[in-house]
N, C-alpha and C. Protein backbone atom coordinates (compact mmCIF):
# COMPACT_ATOMS: atom_id res chain seq x y z
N UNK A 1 -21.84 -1.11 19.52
CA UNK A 1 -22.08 -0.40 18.29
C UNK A 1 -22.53 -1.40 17.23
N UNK A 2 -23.50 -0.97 16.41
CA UNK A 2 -23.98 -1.70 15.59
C UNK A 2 -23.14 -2.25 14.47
N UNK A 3 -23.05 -2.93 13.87
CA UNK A 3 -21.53 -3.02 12.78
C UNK A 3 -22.08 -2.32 11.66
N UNK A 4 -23.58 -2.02 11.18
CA UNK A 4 -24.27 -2.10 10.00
C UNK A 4 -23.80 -0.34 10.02
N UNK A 5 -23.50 0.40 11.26
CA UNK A 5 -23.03 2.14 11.13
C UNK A 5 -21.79 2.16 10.77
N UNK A 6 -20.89 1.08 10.33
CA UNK A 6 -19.46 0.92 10.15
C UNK A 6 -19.39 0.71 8.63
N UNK A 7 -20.26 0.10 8.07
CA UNK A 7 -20.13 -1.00 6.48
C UNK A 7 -20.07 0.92 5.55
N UNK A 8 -18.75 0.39 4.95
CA UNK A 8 -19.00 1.72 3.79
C UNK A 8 -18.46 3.33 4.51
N UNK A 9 -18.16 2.94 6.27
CA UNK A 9 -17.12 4.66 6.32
C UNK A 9 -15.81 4.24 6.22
N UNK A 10 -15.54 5.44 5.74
CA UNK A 10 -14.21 6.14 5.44
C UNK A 10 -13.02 5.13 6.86
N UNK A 11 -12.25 4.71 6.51
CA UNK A 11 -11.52 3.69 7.32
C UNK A 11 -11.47 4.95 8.95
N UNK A 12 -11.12 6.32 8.55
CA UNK A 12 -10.70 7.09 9.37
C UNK A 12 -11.86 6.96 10.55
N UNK A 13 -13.53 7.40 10.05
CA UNK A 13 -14.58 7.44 10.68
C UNK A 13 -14.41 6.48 11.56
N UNK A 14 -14.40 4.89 10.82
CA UNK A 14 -14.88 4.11 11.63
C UNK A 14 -14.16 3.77 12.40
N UNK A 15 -12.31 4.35 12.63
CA UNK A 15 -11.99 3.97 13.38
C UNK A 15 -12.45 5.18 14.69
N UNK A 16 -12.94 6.20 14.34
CA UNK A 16 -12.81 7.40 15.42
C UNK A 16 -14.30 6.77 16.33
N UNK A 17 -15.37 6.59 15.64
CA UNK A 17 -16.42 6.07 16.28
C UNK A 17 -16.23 4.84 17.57
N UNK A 18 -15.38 3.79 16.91
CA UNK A 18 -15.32 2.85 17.40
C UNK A 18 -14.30 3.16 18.60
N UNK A 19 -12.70 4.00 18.30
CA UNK A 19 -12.44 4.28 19.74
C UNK A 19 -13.24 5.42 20.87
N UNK A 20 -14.01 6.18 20.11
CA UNK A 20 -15.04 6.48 21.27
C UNK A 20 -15.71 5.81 21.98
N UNK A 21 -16.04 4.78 21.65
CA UNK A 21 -16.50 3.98 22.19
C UNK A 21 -15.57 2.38 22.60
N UNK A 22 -14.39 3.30 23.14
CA UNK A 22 -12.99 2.62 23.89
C UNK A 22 -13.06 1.02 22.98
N UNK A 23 -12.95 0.71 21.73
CA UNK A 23 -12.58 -0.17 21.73
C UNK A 23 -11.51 0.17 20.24
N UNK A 24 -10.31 -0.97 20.39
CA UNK A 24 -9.51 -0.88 19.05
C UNK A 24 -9.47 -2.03 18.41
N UNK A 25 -9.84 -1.68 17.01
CA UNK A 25 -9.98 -2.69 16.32
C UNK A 25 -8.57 -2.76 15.63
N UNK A 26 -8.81 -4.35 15.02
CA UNK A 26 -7.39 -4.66 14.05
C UNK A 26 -7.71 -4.29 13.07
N UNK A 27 -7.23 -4.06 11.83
CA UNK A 27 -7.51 -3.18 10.51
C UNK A 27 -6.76 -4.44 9.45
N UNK A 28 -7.56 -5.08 9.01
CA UNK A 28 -6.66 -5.85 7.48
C UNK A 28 -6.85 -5.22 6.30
N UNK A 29 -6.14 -5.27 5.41
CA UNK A 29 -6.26 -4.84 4.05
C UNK A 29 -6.69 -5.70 3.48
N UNK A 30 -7.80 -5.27 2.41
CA UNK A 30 -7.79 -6.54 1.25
C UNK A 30 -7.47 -5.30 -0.39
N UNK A 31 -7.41 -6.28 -1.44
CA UNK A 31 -7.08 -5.29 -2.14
C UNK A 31 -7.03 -6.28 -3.72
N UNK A 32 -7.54 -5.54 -4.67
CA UNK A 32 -7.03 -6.22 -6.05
C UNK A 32 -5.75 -6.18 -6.53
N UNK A 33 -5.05 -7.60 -7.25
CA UNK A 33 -3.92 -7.11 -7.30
C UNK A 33 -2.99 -5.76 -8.24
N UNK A 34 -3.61 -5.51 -9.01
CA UNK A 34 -3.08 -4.50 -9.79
C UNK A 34 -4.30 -3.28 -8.96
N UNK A 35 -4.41 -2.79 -8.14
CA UNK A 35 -5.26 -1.72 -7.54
C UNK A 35 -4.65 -0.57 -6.91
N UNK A 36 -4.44 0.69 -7.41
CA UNK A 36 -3.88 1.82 -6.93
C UNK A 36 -4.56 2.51 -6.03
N UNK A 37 -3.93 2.45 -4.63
CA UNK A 37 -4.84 2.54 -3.43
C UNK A 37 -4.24 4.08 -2.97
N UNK A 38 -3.51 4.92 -4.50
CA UNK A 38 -2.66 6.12 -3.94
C UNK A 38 -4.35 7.28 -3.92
N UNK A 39 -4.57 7.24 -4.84
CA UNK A 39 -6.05 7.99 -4.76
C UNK A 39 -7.22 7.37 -4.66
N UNK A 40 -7.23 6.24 -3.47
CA UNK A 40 -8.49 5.86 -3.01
C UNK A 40 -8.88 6.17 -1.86
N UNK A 41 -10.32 5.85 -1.48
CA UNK A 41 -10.43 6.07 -0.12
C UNK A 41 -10.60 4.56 0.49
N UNK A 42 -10.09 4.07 1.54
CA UNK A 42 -10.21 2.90 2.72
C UNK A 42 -11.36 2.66 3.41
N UNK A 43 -12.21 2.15 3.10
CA UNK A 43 -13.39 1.95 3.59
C UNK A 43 -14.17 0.76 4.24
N UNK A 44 -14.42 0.63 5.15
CA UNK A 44 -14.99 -0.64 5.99
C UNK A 44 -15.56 -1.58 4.93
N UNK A 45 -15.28 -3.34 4.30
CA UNK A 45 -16.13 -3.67 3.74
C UNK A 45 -16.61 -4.71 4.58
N UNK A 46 -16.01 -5.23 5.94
CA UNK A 46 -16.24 -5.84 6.65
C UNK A 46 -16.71 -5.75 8.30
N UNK A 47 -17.36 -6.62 8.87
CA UNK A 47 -16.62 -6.60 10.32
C UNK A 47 -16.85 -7.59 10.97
N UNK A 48 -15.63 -8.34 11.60
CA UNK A 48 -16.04 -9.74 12.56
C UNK A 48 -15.15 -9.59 13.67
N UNK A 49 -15.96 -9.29 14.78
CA UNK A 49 -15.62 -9.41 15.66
C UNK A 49 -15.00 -8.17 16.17
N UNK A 50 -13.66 -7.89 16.43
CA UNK A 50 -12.51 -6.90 16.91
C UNK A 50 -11.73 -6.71 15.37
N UNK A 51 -12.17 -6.88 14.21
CA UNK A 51 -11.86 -6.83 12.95
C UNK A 51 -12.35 -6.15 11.91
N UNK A 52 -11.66 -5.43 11.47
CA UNK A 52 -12.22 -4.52 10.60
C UNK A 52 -11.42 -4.98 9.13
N UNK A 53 -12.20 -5.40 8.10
CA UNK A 53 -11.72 -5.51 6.76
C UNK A 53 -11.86 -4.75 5.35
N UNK A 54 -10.66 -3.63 5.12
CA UNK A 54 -10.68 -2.00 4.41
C UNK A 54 -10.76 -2.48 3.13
N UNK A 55 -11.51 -1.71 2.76
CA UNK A 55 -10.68 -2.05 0.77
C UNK A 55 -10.77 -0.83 0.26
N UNK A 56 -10.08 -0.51 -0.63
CA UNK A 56 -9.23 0.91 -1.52
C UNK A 56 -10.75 1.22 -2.56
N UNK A 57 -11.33 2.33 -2.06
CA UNK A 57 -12.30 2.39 -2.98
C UNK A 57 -12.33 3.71 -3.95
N UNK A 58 -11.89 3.97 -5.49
CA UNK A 58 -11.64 5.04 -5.94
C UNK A 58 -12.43 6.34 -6.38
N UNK A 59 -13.16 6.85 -4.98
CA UNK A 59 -14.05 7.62 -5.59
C UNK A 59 -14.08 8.57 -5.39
N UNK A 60 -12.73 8.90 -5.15
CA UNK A 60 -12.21 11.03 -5.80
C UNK A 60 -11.96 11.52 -4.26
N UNK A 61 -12.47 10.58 -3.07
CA UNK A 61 -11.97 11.29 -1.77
C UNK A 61 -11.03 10.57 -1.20
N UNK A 62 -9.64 10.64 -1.37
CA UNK A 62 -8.63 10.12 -0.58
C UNK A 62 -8.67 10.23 1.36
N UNK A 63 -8.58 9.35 2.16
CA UNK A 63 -8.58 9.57 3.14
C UNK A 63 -7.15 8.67 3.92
């Protein structure tokens, strides 16, 4: 799978894509420190390797 169909989904997507395609990735958080991640959505900003790196992005769709 290309990583460039991963950059920017919804943490949920990219994990459903990627175990369709039988593989599991590790999931890290990154995050600002004062950042309220209660109404954000988790979204791919990374990927290396078997690694996926989320960050809390607040834009009205919680996932």
């Amino acid at each position: 799978m290309a990583v460039e169909t991963l950059l920017g989904l919804p943490l949920s997507v990219a994990l459903e894509k990627l175990r369709e395609a039988g593989v599991e990735p590790e999931v890290v958080h990154t995050a600002a420190p004062r950042g309220n991640r209660e109404n954000a959505t988790l979204r791919v900003i990374r990927v290396r390797g078997n690694e996926l790196t989320v960050g809390a992005f607040e834009d009205g769709t919680p996932v």
